[in-house]
Protein backbone atom coordinates (compact mmCIF):
# COMPACT_ATOMS: atom_id res chain seq x y z
CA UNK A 1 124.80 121.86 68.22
CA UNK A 2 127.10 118.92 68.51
CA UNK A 3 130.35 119.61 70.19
CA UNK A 4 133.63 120.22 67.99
CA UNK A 5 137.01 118.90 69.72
CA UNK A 6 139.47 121.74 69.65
CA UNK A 7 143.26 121.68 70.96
CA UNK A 8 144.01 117.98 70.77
CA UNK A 9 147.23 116.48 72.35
CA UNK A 10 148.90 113.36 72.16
CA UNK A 11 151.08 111.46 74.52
CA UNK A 12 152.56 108.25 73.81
CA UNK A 13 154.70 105.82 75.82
CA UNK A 14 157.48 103.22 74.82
CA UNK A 15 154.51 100.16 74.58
CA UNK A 16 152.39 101.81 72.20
CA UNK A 17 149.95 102.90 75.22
CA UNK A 18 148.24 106.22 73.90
CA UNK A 19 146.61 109.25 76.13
CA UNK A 20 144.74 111.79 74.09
CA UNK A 21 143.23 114.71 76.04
CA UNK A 22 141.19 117.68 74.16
CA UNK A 23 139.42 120.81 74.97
CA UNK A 24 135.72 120.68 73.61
CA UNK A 25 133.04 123.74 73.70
CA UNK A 26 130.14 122.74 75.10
CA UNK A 27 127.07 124.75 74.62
CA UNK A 28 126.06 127.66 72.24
CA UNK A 29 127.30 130.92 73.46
CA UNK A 30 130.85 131.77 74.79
CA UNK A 31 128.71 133.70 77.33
CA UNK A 32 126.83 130.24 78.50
CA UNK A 33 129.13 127.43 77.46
CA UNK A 34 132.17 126.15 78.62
CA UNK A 35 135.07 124.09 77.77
CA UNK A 36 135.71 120.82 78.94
CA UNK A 37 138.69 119.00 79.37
CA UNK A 38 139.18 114.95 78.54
CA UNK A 39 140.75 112.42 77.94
CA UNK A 40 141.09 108.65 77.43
CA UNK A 41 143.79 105.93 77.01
CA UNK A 42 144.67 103.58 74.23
CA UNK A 43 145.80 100.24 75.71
CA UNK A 44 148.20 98.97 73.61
CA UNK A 45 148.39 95.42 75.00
CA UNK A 46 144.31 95.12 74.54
CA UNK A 47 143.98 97.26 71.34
CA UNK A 48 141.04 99.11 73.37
CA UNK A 49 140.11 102.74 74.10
CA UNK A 50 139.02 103.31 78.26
CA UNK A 51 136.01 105.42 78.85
CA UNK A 52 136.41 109.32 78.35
CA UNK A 53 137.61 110.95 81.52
CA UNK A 54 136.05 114.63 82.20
CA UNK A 55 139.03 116.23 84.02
CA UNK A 56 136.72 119.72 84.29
CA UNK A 57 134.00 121.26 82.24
CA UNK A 58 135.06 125.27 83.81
CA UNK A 59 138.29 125.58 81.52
CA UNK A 60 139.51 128.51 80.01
CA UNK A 61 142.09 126.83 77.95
CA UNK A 62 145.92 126.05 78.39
CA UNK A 63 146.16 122.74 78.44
CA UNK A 64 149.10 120.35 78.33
CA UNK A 65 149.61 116.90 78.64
CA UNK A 66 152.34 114.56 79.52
CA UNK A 67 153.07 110.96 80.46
CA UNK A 68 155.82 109.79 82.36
CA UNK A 69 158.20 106.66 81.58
CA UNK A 70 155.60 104.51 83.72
CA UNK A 71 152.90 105.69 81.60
CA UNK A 72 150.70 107.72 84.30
CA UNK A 73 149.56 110.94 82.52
CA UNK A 74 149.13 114.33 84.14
CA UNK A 75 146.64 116.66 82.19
CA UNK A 76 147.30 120.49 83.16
CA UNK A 77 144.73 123.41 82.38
CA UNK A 78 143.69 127.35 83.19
CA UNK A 79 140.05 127.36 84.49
CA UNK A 80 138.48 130.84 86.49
CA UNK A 81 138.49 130.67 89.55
CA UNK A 82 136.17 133.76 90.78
CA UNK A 83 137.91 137.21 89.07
CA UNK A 84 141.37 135.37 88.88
CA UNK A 85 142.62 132.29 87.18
CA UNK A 86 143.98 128.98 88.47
CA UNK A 87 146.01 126.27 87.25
CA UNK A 88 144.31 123.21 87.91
CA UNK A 89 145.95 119.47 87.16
CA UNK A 90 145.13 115.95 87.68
CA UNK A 91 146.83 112.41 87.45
CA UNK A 92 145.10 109.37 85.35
């Protein structure tokens, strides 16, 4: 099936520049699937969306997103990691 965007978050700085990150199912079984992590950036100054960044496709859910004054984002997630869990993070 086609994947449905689930737990969508918005950051936005003092330009107008936009990051939106969301958790997406991909696949058709909880059992097989998994949820993937993205994002992309609104430039305000170009009134253009960047390419979609996969920050992981082994999520478990969790995630947050912020930006900083300077506008660099940090997306923030729960993924397995064997029989425990991890918090994973990365900087666009």
């Amino acid at each position: 099936g086609i994947p449905v965007p689930s737990t969508a978050m918005m950051c936005i700085d003092d330009a107008g520049n936009v990051v939106a990150a969301w958790q997406r199912f991909q696949g058709s079984l909880v059992a097989t699937g998994s949820f993937w992590i993205q994002a992309r950036r609104f430039d305000a100054a170009t009134s253009t969306w960047g390419p979609t960044h996969t920050a992981t496709a082994q999520a478990i859910g969790g995630a947050a997103l912020a930006l900083d004054p300077a506008g660099n984002a940090v997306l923030a997630w729960r993924e397995r990691a064997g029989p425990a869990m991890a918090v994973q993070a990365a900087r666009f």
